[in-house]
Protein backbone atom coordinates (compact mmCIF):
# COMPACT_ATOMS: atom_id res chain seq x y z
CA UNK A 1 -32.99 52.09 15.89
CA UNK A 2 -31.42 48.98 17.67
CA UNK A 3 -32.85 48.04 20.69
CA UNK A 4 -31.14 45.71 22.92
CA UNK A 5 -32.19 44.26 26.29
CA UNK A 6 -30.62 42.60 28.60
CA UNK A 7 -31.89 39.84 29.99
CA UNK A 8 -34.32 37.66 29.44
CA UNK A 9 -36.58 37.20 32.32
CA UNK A 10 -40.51 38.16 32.70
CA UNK A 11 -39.84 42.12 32.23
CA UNK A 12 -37.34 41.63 29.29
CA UNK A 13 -39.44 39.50 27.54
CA UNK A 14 -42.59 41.60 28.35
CA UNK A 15 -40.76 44.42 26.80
CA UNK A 16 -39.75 42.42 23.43
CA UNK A 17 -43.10 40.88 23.20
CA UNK A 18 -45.14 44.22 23.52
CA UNK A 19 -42.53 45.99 20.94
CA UNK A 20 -42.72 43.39 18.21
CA UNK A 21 -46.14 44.27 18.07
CA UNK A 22 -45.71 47.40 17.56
CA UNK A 23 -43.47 47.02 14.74
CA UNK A 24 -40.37 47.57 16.94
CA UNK A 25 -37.44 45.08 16.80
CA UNK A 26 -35.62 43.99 19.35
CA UNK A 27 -32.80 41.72 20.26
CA UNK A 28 -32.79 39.81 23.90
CA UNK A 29 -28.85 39.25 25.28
CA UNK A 30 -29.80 36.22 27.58
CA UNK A 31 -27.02 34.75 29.98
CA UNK A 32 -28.61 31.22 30.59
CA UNK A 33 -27.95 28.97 27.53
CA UNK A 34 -31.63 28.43 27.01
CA UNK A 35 -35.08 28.37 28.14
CA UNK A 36 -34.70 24.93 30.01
CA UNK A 37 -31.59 25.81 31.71
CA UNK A 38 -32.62 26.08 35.13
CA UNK A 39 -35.95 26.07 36.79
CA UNK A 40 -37.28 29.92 36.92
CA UNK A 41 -38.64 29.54 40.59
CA UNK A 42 -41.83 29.22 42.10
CA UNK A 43 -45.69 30.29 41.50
CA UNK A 44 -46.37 34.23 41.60
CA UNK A 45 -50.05 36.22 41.29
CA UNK A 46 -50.46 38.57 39.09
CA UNK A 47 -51.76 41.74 39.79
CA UNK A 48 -54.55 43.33 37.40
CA UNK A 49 -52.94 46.84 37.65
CA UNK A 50 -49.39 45.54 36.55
CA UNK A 51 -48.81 42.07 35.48
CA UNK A 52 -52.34 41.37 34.33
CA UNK A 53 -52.60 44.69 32.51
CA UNK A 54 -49.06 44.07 30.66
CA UNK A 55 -49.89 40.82 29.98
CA UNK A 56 -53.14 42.43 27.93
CA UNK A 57 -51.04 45.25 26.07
CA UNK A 58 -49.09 42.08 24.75
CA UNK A 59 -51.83 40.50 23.67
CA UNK A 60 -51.51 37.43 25.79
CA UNK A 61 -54.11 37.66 28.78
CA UNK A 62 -55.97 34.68 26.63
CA UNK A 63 -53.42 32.38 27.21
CA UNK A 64 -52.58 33.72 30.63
CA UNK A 65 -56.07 32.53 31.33
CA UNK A 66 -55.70 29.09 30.27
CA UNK A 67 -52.85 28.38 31.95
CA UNK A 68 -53.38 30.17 35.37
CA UNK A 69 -55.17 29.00 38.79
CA UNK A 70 -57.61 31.20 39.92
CA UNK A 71 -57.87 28.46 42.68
CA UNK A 72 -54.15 29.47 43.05
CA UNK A 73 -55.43 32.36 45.50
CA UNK A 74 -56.50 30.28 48.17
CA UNK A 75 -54.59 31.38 50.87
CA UNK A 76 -53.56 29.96 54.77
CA UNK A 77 -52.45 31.95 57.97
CA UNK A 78 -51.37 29.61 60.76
CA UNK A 79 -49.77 30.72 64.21
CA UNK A 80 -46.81 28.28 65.23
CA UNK A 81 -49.52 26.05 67.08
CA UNK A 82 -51.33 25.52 63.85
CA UNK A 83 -54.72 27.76 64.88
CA UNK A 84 -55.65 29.62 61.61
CA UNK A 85 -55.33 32.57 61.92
CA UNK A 86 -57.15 33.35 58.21
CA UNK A 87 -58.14 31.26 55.30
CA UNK A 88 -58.69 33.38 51.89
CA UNK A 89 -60.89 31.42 49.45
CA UNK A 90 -61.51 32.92 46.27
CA UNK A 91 -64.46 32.80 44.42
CA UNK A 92 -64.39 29.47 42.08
CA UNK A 93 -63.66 30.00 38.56
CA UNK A 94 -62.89 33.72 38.15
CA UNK A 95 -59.98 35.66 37.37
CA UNK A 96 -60.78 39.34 39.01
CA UNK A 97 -58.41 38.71 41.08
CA UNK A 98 -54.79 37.66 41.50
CA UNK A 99 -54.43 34.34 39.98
CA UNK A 100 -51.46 32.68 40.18
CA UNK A 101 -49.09 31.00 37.22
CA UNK A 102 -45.85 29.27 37.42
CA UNK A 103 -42.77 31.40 36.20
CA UNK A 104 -41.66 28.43 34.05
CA UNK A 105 -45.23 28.69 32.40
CA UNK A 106 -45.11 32.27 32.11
CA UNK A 107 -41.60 32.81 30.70
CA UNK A 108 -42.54 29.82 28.23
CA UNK A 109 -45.90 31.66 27.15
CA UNK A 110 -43.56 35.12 26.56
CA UNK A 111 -40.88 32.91 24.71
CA UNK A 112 -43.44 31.51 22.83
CA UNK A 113 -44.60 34.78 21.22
CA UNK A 114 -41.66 36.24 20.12
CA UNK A 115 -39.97 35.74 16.85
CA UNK A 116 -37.57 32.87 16.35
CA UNK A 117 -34.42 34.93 16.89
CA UNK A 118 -35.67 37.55 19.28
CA UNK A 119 -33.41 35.94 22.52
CA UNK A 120 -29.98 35.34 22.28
CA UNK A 121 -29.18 32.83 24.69
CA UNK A 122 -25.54 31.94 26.10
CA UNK A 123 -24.85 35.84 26.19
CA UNK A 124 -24.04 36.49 29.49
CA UNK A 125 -23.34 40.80 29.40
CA UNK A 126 -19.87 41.54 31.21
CA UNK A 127 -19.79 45.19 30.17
CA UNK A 128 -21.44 48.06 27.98
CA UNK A 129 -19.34 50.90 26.86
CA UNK A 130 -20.59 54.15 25.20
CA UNK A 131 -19.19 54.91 22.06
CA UNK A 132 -18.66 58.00 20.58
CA UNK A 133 -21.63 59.30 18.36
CA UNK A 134 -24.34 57.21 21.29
CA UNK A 135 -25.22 54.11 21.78
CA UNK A 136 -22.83 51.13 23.41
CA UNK A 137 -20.80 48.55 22.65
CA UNK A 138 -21.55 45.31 24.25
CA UNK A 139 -19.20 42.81 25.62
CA UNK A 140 -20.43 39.36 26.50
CA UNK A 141 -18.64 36.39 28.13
CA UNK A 142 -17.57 33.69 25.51
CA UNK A 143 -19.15 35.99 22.60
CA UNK A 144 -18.21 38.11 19.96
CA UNK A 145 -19.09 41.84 21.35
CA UNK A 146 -22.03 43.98 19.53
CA UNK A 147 -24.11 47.23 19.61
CA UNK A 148 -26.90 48.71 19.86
CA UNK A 149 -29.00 52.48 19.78
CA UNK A 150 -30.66 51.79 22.82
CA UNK A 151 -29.80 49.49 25.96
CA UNK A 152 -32.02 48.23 28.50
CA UNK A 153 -30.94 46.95 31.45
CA UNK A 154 -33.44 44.37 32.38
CA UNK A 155 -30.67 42.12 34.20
CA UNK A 156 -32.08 42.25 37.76
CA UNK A 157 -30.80 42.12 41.19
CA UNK A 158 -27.04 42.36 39.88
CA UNK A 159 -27.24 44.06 37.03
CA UNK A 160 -24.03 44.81 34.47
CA UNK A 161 -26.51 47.85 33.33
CA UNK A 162 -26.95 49.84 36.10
CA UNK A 163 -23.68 51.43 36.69
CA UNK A 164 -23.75 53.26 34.05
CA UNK A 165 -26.88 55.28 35.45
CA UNK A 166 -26.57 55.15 39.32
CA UNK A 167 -23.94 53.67 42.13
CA UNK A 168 -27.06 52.20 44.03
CA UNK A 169 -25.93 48.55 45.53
CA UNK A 170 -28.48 45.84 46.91
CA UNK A 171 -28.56 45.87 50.83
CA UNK A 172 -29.34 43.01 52.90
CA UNK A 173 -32.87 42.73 54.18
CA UNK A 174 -33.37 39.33 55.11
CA UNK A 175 -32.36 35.02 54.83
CA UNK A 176 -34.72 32.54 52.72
CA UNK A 177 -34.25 28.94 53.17
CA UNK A 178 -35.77 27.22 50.27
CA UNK A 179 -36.86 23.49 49.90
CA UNK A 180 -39.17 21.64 47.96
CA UNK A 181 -41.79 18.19 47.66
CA UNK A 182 -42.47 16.72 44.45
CA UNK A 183 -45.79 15.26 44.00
CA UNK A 184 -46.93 16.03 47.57
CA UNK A 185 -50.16 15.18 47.34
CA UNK A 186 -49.24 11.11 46.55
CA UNK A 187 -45.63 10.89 48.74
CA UNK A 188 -47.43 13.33 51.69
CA UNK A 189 -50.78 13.62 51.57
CA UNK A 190 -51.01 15.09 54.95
CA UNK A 191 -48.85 18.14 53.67
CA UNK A 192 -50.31 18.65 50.24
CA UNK A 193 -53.87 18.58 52.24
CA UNK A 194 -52.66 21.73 54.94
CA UNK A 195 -50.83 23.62 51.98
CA UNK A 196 -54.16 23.01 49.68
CA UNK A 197 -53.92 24.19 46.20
CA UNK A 198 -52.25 27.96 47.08
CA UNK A 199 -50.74 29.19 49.92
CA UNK A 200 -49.60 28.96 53.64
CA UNK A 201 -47.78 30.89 55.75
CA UNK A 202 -46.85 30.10 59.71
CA UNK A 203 -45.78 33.21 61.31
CA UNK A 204 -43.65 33.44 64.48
CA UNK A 205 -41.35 35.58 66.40
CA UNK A 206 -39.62 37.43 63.52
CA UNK A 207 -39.61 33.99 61.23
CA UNK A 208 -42.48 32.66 58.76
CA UNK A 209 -42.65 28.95 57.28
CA UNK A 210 -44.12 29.08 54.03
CA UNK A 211 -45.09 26.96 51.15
CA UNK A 212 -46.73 27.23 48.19
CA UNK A 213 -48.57 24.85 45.59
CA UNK A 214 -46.96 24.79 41.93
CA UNK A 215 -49.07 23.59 39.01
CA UNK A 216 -47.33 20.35 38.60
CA UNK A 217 -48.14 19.00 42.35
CA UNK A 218 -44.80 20.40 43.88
CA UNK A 219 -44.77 22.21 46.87
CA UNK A 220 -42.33 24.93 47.36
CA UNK A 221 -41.28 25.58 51.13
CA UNK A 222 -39.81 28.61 52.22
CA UNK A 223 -38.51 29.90 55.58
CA UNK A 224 -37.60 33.73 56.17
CA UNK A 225 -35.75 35.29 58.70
CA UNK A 226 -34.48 38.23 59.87
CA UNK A 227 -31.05 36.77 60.98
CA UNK A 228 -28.17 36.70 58.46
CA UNK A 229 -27.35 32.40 58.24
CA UNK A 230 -24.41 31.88 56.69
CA UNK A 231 -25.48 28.37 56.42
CA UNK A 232 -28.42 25.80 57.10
CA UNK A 233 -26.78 22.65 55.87
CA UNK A 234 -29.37 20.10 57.19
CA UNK A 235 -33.14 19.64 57.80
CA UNK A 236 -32.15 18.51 61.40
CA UNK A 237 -30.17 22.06 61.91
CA UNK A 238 -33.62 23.84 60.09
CA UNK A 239 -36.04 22.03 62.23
CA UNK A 240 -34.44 22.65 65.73
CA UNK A 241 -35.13 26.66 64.84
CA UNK A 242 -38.66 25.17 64.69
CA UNK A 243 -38.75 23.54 68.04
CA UNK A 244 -42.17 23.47 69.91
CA UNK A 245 -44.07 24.31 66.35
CA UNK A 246 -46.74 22.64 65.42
CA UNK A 247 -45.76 18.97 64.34
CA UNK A 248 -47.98 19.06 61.35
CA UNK A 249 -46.50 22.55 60.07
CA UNK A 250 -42.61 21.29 60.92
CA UNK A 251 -43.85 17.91 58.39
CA UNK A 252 -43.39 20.74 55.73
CA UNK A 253 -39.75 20.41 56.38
CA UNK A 254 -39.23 16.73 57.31
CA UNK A 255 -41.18 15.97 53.44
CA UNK A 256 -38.70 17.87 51.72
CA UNK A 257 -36.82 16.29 49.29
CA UNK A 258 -32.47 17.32 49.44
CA UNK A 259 -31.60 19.56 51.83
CA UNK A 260 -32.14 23.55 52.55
CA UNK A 261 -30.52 25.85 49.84
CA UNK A 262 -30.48 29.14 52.01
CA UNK A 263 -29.91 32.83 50.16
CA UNK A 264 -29.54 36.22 50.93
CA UNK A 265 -32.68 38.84 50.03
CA UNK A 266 -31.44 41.88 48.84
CA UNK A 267 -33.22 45.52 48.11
CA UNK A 268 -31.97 48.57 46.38
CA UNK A 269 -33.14 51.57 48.63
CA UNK A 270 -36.04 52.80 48.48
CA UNK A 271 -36.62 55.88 45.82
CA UNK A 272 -33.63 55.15 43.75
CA UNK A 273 -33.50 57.68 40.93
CA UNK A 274 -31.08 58.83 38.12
CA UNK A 275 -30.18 61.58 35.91
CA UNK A 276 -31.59 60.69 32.20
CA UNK A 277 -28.57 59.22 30.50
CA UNK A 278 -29.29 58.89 26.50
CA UNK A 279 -29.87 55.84 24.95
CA UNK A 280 -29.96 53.89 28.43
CA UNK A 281 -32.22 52.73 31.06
CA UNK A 282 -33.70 50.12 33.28
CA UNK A 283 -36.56 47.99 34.39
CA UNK A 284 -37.90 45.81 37.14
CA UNK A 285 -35.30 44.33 39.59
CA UNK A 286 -32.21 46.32 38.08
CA UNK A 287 -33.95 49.79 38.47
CA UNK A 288 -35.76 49.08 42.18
CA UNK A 289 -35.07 45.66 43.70
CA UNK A 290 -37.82 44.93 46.32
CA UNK A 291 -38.39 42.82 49.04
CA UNK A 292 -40.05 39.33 48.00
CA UNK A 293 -43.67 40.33 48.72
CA UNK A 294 -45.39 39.89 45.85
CA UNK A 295 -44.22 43.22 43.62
CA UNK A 296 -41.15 42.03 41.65
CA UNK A 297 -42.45 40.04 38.76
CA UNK A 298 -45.61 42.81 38.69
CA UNK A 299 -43.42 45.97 38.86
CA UNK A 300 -41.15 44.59 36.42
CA UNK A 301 -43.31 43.82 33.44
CA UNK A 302 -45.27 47.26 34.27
CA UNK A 303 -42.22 48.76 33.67
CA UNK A 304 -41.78 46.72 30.71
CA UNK A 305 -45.60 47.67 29.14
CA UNK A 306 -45.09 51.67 29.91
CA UNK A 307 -41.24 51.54 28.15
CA UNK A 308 -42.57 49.79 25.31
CA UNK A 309 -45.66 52.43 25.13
CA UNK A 310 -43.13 55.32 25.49
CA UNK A 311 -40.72 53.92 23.10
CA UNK A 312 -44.01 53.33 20.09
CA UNK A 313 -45.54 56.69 20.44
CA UNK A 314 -42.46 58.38 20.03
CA UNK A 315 -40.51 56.11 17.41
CA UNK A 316 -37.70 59.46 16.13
CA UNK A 317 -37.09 60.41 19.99
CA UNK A 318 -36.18 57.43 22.33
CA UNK A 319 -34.51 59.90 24.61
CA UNK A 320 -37.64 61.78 24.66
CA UNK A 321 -39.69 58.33 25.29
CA UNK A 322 -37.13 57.29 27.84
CA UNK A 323 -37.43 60.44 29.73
CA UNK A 324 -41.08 59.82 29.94
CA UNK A 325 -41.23 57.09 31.03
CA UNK A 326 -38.92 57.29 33.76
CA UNK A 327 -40.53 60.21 35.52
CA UNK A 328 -43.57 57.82 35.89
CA UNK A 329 -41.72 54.95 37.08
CA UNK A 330 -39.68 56.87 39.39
CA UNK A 331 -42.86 57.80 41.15
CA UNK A 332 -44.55 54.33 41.02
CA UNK A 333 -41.79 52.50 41.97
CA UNK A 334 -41.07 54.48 45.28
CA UNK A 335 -44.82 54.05 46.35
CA UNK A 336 -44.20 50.60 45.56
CA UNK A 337 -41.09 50.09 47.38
CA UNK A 338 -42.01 51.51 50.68
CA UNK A 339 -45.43 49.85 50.86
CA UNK A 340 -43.36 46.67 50.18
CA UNK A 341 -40.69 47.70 52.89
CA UNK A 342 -43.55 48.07 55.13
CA UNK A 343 -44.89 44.93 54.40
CA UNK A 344 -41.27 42.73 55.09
CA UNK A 345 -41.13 44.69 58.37
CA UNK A 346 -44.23 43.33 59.27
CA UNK A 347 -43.92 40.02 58.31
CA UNK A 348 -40.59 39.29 60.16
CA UNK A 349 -41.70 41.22 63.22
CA UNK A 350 -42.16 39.66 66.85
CA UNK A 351 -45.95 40.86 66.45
CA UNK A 352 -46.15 39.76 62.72
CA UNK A 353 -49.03 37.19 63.31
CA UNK A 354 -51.29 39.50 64.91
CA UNK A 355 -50.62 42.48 62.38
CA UNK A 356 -50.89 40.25 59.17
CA UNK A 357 -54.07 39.04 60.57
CA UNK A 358 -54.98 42.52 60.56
CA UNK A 359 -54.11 43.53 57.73
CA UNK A 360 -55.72 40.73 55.42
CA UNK A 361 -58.83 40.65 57.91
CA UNK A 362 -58.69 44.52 56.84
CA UNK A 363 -58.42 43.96 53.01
């Protein structure tokens, strides 16, 4: 049985790493030309339900652990006047929580465990086409073509994969404007010491300015709206949607190094399903993109951990395993998705400091 994935990011990988151990090959069609090709983002926090509990059924929670930051957690909620609104400390030391990790440190630790040979970078997927007697013929950009038993798509937001199971598109559902300051705490001291060593969030009128403390010193900023911006081309043009903030929460701007890079967040609806296809299916962001609240990377390599335990226990009947393991996911990921929903709604909402007060004050 060939197995082919595509796409090499945190579920992909999960989904290779968790099949080599049991015995089960795979082969990773990667579009970047290798693991240093661009940065992979920010910091995320992984869940013990999802990411956590993947990252054990690949055998890799030790080395999760030495490279997270349980101090990671520690966690900010200003109003535009700079009043905290809450301040999350975890408890020194311990990891029963959500610690964070840097993608780049993640992916590296995934990469790291696989086979030499497992990811097969420079293969960016343009189109898979069933062939008679099952399975698909791939066609990559700038490569010779190849096939495989069993594809999945693990190729995110714009996946090449998931036409051939569902005419769901990505909608709209809100603008990020991202910056960043390298080694804050030495150039800006006065930022790196309101940011701290996790997170902050100012929430106004249907806009939050974030930022958020990467294991290297950098501090990633973030501002999300509800309002489609074509484009933020300065700081200047940023700041004056800032005006009468805080001075000391605006510095989060002023410190950043280049100017804004603004993008559009995207969701698939909510409850996307499929009939079973053979041979073919889907995890994380190309089966039910979410809203950027903390889910993606934790969805997507629980997807990746069930697959994989589907695809072992039932080694002569993918379809079977496939089958399986969609029903489950199916459920999850709707749960998921409108909890998450909820959750953007709030956060961009002209009441959103008061209710995310409430809610973490709540949890």
């Amino acid at each position: 049985m060939r197995i082919a994935i595509a796409g090499g990011g945190l579920g992909g990988l999960t989904l290779a790493r968790i099949l080599h151990l049991r015995g089960i090959q795979t082969i990773v069609y990667e579009r970047e030309a290798g693991r240093s090709a661009r940065s992979q983002g920010g910091s995320l926090d992984l869940h013990p339900e999802s990411g956590q509990h993947a990252l054990a059924a690949a055998g890799l929670d030790g080395r999760f652990r030495s490279q997270a930051r349980p101090e990671g957690e520690e966690h900010r909620i200003l109003d535009p006047s700079g009043r905290v609104l809450v301040h999350h400390l975890p408890r020194p030391g311990t990891f029963d929580g959500r610690p964070e990790i840097d993608r780049n440190a993640l992916r590296d630790l995934l990469l790291d465990s696989l086979p030499d040979g497992t990811v097969a970078w420079g293969r960016r997927l343009l189109a898979a086409t069933p062939r008679d007697g099952g399975g698909f013929e791939l066609s990559f950009e700038c490569a010779p073509t190849s096939g495989c038993d069993v594809l999945v798509g693990a190729d995110g937001a714009r996946s090449i994969v998931r036409p051939l199971l569902t005419d769901a598109r990505p909608s709209y559902v809100a603008t990020l404007v991202e910056l960043s300051i390298a080694d804050a705490d030495r150039r800006h001291p006065e930022v790196g010491e309101l940011v701290g060593p996790g997170n902050l969030w100012c929430i106004g009128v249907n806009q939050i300015l974030a930022a958020q403390r990467l294991g290297d010193g950098t501090i990633r900023v973030g501002v999300s709206m509800r309002e489609e911006v074509g484009t933020v081309g300065t700081r200047a043009e940023l700041l004056q949607l800032f005006d009468g903030w805080d001075s000391r929460v605006t510095a989060l701007i002023e410190a950043a190094d280049g100017e804004p890079v603004p993008r559009r967040i995207e969701a698939l609806p909510i409850g996307v399903r499929w009939d079973h296809r053979p041979g073919v299916t889907l995890i994380g962001d190309a089966a039910h993109l979410m809203p950027p609240v903390g889910e993606g990377a934790n969805q997507a390599m629980l997807d990746a951990a069930e697959l994989a335990a589907a695809l072992a226990a039932n080694p002569n009947d993918p379809d079977a395993a496939i089958r399986a393991y969609e029903a489950a996911m199916f459920v999850r990921a709707q749960e998921i998705g409108e909890m998450s929903a909820r959750v953007q709604a709030m956060m961009l909402s002209p009441t959103a400091a008061e209710d995310v007060t409430r809610f973490f004050t709540r949890s």
